[in-house]
N, C-alpha and C. Protein backbone atom coordinates (compact mmCIF):
# COMPACT_ATOMS: atom_id res chain seq x y z
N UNK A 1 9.29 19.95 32.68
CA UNK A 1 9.50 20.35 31.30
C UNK A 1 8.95 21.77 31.13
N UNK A 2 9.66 22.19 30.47
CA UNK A 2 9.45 23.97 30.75
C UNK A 2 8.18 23.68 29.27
N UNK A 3 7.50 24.61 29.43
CA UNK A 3 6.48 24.91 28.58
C UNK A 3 6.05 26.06 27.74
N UNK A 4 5.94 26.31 26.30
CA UNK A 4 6.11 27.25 25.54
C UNK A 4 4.97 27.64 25.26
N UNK A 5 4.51 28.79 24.75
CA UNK A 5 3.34 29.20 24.41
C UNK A 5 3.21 29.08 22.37
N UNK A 6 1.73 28.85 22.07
CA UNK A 6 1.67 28.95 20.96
C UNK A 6 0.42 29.28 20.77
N UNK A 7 0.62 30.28 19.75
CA UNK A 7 -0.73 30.72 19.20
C UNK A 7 -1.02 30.08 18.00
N UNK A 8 -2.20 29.56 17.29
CA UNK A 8 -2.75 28.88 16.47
C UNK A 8 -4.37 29.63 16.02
N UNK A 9 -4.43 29.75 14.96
CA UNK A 9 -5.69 29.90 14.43
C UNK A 9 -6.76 28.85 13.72
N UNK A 10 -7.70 28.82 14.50
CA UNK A 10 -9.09 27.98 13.90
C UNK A 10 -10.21 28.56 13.16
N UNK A 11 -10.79 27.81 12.78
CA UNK A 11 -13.02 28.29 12.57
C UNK A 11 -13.39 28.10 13.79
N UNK A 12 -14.04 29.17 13.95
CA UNK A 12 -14.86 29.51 15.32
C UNK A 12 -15.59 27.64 15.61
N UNK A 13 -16.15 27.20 14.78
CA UNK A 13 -17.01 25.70 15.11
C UNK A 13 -15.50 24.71 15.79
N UNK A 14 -14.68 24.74 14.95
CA UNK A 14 -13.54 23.94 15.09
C UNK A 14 -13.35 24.06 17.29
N UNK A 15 -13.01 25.51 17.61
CA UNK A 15 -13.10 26.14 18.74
C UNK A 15 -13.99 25.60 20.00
N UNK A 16 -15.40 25.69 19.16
CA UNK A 16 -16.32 25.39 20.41
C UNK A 16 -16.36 23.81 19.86
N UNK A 17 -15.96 23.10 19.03
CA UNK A 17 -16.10 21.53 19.33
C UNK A 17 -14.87 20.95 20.19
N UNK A 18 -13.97 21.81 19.75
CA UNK A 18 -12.37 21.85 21.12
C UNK A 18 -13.02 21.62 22.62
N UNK A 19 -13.71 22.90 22.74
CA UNK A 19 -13.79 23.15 24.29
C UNK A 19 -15.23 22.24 24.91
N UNK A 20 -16.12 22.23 23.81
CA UNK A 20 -16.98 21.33 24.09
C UNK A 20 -16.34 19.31 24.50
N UNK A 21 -15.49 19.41 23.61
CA UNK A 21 -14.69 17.21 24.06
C UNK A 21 -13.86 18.10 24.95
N UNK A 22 -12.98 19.24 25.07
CA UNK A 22 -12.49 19.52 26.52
C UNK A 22 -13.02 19.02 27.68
N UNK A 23 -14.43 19.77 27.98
CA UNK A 23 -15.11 20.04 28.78
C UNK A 23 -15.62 18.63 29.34
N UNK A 24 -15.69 17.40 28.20
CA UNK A 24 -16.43 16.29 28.19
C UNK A 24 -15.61 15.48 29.15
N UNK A 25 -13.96 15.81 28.66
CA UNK A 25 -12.65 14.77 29.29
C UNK A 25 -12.16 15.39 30.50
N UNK A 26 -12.96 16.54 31.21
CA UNK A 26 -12.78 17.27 32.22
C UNK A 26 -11.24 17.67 32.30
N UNK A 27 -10.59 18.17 30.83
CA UNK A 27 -9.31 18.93 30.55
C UNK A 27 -9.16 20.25 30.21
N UNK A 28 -8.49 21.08 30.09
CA UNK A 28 -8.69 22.36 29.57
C UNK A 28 -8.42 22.31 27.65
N UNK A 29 -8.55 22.91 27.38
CA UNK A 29 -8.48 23.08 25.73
C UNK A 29 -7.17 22.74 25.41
N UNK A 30 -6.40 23.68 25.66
CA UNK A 30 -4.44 23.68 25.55
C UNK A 30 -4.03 22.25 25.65
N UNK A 31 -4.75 21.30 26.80
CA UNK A 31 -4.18 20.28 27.58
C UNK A 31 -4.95 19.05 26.22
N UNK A 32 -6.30 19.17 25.63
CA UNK A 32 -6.78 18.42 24.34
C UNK A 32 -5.72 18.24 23.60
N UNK A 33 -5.31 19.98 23.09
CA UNK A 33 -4.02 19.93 22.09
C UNK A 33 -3.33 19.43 21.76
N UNK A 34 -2.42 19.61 23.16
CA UNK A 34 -1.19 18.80 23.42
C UNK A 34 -1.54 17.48 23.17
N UNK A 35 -2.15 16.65 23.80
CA UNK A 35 -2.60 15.51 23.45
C UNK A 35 -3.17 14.93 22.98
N UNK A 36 -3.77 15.76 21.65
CA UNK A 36 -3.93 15.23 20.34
C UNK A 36 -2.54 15.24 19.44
N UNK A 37 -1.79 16.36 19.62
CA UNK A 37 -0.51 16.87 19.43
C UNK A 37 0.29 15.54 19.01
N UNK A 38 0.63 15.04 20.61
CA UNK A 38 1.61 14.32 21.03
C UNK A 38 1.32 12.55 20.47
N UNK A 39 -0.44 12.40 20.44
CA UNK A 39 -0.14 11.19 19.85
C UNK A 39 0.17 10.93 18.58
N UNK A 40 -0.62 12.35 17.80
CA UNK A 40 -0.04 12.22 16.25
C UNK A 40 1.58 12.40 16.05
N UNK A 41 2.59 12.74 16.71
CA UNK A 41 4.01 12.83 16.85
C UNK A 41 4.60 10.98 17.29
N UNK A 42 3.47 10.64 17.94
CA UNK A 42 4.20 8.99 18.19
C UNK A 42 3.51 8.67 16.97
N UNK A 43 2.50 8.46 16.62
CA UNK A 43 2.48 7.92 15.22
C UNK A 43 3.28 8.04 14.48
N UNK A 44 3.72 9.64 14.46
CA UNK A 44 4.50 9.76 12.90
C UNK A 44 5.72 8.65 13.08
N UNK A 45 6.23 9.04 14.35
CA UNK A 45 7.54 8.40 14.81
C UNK A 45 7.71 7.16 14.64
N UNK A 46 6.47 6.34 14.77
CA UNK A 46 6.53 4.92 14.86
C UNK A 46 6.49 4.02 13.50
N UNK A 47 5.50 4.85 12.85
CA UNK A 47 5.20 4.42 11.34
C UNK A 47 7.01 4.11 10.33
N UNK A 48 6.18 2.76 9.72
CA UNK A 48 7.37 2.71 9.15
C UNK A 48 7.47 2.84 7.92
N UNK A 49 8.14 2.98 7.45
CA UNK A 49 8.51 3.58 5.85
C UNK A 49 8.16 2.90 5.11
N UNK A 50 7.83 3.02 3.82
CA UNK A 50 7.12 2.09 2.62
C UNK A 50 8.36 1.32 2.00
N UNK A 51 8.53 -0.14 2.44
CA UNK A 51 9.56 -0.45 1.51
C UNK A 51 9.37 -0.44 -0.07
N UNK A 52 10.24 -0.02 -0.37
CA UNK A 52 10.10 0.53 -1.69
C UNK A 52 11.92 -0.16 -2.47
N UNK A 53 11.95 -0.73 -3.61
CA UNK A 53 13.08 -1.00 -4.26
C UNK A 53 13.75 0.34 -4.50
N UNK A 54 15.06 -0.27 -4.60
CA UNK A 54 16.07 0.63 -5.66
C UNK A 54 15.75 0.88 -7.09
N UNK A 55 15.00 1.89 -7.29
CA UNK A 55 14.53 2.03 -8.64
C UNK A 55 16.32 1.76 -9.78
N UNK A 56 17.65 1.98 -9.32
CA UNK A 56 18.23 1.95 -10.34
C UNK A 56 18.47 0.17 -10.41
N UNK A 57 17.62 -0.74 -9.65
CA UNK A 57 17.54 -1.82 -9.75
C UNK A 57 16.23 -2.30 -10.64
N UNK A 58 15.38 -1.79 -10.50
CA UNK A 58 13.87 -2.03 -10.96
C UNK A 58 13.88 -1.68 -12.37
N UNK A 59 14.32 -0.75 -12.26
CA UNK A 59 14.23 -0.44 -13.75
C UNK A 59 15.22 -1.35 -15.05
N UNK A 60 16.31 -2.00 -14.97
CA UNK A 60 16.19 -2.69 -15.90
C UNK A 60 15.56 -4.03 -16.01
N UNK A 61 15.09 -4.24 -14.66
CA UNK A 61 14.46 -5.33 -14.22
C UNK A 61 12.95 -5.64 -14.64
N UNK A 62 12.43 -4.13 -14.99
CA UNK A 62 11.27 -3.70 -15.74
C UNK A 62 11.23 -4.01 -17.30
N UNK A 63 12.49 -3.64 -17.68
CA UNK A 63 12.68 -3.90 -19.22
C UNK A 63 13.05 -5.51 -19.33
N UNK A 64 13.72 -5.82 -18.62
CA UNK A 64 13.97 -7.65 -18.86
C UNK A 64 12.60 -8.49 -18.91
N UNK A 65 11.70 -7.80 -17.59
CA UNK A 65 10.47 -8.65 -17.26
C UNK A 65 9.13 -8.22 -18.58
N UNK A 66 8.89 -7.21 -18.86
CA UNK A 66 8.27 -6.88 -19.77
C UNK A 66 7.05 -7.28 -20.27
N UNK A 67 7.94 -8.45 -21.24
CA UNK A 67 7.53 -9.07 -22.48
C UNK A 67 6.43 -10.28 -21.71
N UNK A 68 7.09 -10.82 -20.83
CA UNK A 68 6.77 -11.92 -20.68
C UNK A 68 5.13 -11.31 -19.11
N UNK A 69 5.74 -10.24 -18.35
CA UNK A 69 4.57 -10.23 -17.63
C UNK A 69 3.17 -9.57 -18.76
N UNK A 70 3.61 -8.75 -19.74
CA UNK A 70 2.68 -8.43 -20.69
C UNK A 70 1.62 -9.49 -21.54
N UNK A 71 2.92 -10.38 -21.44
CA UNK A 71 2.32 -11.31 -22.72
C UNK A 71 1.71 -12.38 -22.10
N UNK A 72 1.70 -12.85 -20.83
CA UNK A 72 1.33 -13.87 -20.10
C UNK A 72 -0.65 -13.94 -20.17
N UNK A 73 -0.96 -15.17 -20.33
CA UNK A 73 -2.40 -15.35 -20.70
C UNK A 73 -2.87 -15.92 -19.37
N UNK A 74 -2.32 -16.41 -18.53
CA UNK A 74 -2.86 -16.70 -17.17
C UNK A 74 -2.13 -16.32 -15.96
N UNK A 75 -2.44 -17.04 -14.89
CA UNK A 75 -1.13 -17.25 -13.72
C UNK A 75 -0.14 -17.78 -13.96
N UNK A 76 -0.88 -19.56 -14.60
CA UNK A 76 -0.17 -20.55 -14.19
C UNK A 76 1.18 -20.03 -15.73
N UNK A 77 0.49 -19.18 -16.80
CA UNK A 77 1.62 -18.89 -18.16
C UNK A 77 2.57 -17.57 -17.32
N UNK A 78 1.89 -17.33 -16.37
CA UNK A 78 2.87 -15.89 -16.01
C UNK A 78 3.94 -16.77 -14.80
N UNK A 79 3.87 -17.56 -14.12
CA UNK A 79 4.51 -18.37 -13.29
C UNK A 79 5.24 -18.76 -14.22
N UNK A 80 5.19 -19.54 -15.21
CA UNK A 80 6.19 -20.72 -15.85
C UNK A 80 7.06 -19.31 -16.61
N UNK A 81 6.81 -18.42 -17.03
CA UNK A 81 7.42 -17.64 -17.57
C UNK A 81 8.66 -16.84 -16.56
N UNK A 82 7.74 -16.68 -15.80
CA UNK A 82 8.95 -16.18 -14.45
C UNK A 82 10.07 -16.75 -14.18
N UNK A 83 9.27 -18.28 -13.88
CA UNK A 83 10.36 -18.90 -13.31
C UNK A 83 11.60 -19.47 -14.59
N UNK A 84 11.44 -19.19 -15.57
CA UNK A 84 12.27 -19.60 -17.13
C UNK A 84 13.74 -18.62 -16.87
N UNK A 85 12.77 -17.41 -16.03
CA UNK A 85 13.89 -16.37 -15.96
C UNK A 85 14.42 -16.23 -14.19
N UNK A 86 14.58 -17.20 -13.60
CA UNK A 86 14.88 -16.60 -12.07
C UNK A 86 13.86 -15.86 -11.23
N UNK A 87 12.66 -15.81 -11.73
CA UNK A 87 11.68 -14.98 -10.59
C UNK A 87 10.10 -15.80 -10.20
N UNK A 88 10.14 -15.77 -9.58
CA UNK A 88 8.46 -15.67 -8.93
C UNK A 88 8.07 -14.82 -8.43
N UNK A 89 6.19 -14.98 -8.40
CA UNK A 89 5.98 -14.06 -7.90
C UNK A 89 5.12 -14.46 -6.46
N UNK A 90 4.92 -14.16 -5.38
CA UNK A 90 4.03 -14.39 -4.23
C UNK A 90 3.63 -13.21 -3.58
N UNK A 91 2.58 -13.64 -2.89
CA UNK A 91 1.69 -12.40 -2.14
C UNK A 91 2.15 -12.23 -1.42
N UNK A 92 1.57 -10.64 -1.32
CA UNK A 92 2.38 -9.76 0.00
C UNK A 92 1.66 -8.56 0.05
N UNK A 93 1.17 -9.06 1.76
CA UNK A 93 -0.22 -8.02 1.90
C UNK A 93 -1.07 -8.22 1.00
N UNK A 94 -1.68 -6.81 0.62
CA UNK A 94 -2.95 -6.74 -0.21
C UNK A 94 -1.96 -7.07 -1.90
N UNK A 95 -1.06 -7.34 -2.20
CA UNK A 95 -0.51 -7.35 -3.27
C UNK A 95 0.15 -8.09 -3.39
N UNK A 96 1.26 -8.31 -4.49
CA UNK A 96 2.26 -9.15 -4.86
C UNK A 96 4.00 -8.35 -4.73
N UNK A 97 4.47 -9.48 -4.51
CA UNK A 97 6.32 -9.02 -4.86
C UNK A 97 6.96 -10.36 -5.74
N UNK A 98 7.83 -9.53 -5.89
CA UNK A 98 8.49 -10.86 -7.24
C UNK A 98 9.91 -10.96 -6.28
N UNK A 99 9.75 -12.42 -6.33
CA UNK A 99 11.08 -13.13 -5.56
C UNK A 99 12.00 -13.22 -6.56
N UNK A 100 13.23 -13.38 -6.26
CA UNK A 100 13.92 -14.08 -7.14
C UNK A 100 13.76 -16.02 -7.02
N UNK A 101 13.89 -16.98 -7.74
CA UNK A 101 13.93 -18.74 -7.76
C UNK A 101 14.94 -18.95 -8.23
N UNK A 102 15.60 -20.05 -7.51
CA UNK A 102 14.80 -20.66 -6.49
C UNK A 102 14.91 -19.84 -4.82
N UNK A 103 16.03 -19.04 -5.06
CA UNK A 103 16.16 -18.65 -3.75
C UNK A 103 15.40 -17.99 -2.45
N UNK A 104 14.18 -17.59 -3.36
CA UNK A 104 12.92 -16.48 -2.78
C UNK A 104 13.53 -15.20 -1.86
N UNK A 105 14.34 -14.60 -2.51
CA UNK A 105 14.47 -13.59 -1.96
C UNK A 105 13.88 -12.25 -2.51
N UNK A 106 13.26 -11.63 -2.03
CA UNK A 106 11.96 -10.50 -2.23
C UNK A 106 13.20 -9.39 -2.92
N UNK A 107 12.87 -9.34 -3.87
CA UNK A 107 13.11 -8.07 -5.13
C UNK A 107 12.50 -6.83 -5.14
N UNK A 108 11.26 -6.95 -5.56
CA UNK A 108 9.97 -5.44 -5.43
C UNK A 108 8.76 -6.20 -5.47
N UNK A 109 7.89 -5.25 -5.71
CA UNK A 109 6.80 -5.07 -5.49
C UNK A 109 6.72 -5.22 -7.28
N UNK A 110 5.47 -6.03 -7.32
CA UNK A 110 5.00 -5.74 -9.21
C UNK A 110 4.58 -4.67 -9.76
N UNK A 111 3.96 -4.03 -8.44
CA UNK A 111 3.12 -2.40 -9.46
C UNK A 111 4.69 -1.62 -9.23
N UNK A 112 6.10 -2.08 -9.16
CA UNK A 112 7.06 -1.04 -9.42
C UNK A 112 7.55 -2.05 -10.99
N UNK A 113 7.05 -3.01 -11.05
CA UNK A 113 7.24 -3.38 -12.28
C UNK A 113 6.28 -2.64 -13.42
N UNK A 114 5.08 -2.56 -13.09
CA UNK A 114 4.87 -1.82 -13.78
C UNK A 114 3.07 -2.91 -14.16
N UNK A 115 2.79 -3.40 -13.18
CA UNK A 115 1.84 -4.58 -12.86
C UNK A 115 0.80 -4.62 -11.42
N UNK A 116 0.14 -4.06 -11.47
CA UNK A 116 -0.29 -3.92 -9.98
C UNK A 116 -0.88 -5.44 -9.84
N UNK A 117 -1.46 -5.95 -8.98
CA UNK A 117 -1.82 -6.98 -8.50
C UNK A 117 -3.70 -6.80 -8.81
N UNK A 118 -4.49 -5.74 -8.30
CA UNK A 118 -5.41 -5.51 -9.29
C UNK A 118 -5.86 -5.83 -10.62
N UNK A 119 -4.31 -5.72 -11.19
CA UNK A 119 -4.47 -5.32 -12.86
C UNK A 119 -5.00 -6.35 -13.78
N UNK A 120 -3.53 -7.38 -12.37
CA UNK A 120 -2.81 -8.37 -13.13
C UNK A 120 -4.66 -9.56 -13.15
N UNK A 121 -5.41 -9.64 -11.39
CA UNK A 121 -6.24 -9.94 -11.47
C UNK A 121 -7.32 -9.67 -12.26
N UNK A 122 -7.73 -9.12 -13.07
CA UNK A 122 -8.70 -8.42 -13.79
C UNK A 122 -8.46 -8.89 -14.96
N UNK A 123 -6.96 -9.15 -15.73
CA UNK A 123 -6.92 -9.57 -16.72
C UNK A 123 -6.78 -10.85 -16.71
N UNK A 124 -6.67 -11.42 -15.68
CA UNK A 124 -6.63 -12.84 -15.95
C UNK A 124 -7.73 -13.53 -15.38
N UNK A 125 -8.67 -12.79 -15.16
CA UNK A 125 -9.36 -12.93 -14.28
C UNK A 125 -10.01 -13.65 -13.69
N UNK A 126 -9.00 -13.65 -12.33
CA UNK A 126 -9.28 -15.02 -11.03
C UNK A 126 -7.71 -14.02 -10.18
N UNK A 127 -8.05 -14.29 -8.85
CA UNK A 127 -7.35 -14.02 -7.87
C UNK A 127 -6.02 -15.12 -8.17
N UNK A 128 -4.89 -14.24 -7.66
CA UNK A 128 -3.17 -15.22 -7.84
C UNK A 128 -3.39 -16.56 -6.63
N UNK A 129 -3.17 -17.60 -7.19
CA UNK A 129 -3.72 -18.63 -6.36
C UNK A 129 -3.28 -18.68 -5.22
N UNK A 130 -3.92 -18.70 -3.94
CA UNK A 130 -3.47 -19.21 -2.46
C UNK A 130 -3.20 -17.58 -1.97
N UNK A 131 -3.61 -16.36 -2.88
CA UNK A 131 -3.59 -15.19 -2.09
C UNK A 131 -4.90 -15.19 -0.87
N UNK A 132 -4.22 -14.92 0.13
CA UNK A 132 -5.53 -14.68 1.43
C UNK A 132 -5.86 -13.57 1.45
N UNK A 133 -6.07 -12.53 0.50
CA UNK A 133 -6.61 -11.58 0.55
C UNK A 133 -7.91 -11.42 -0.33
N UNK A 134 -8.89 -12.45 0.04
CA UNK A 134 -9.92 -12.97 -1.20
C UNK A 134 -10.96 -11.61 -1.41
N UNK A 135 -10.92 -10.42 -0.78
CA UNK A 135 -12.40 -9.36 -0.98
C UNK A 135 -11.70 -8.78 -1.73
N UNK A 136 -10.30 -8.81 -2.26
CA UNK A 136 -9.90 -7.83 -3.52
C UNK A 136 -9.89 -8.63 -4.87
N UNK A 137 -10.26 -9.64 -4.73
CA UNK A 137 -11.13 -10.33 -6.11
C UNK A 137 -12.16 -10.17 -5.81
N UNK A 138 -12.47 -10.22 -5.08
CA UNK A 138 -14.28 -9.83 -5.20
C UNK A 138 -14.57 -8.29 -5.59
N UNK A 139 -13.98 -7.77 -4.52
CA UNK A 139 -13.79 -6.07 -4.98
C UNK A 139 -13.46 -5.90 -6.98
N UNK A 140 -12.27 -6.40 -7.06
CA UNK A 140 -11.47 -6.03 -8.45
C UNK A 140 -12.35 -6.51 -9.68
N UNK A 141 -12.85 -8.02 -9.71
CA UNK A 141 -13.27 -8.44 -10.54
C UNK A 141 -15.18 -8.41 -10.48
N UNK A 142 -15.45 -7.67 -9.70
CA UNK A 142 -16.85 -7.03 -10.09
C UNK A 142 -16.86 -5.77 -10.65
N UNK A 143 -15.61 -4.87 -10.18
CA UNK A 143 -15.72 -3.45 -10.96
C UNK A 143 -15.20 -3.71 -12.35
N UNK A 144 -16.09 -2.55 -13.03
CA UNK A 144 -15.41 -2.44 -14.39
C UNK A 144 -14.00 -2.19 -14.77
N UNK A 145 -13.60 -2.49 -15.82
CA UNK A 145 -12.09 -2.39 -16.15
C UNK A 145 -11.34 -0.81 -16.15
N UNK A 146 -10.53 -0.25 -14.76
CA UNK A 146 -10.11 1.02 -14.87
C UNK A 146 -11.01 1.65 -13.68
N UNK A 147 -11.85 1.30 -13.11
CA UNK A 147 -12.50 1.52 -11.78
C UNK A 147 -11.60 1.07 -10.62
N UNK A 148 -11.35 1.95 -9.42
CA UNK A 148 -10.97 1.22 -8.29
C UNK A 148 -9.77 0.98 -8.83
N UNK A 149 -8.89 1.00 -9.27
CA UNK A 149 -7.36 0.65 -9.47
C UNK A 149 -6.58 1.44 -9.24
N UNK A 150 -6.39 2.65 -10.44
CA UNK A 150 -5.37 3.87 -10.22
C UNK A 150 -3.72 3.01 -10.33
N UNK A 151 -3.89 1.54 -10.75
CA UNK A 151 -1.80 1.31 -10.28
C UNK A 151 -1.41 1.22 -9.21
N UNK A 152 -2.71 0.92 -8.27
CA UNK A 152 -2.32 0.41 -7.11
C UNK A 152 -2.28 -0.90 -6.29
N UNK A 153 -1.50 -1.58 -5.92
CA UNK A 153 -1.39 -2.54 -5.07
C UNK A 153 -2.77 -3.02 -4.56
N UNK A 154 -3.48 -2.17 -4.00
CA UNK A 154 -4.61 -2.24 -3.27
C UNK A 154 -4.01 -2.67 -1.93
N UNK A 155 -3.36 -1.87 -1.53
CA UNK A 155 -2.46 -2.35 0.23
C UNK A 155 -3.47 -1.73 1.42
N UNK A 156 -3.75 -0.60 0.65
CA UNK A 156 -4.82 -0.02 2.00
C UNK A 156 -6.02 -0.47 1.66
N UNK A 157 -6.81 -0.43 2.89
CA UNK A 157 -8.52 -0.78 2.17
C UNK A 157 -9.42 0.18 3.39
């Protein structure tokens, strides 16, 4: 493989901590590069995309669901309400997605409803039953209300 030259600029510290883990992996500097280079290029490559809905689907799906994910006083009132209308909801990952019922076929994600899984815990507060992700009730419902959330899923930790 033919090989190209590139010039790059650092901070002098950045430099000697290069040649210093060089020196450690008995490689030359250039040869670190590259192969710091090359694994962040298979990462990028490999990583997979955030499934994410068809927002021109979500969105009236946002206005239909609304009332009832707003107005819901528990799980078990936000379940019976769902399911009145064709949906459930079940965990996924650190969060929730809303199926369609009976068929369970995965629709979106709730924080594209407009509901993070956080939120939804905090206000009702108790974890969505039979979620195995139990340290984000512990996490969610010890912080204060608007701490640690931001509208997020809580997918990364």
């Amino acid at each position: 493989m033919m090989m190209q030259q590139l010039e790059i600029r650092m901070h002098r510290e950045l430099v000697r901590a290069a040649r210093h883990l060089a020196r450690e992996r008995d490689i030359t500097t250039g040869q670190l590069v590259r192969d710091l280079l090359s694994r962040e290029v298979s990462r990028h490559n490999r990583a997979k995309p955030p499934v994410r809905a068809d927002e021109r689907l979500v969105a009236p799906l946002r206005a239909r669901l609304a009332v009832d994910l707003a107005g819901a006083e528990g799980w078990t009132d936000l379940d019976r309400r769902l399911r009145a209308r064709g949906y459930v909801l079940r965990a996924a990952g650190g969060g929730l997605a809303l199926h369609d019922w009976p068929g369970d076929r995965r629709i979106c994600k709730a924080s594209e409803l407009g509901f993070s899984y956080s939120r939804l815990m905090r206000r009702f507060g108790a974890p969505f039953p039979g979620h195995g992700h139990t340290w984000l009730a512990d996490r969610m419902l010890a912080c204060p209300a608007g701490e640690d959330d931001a509208g997020s899923d809580a997918t990364a930790r």
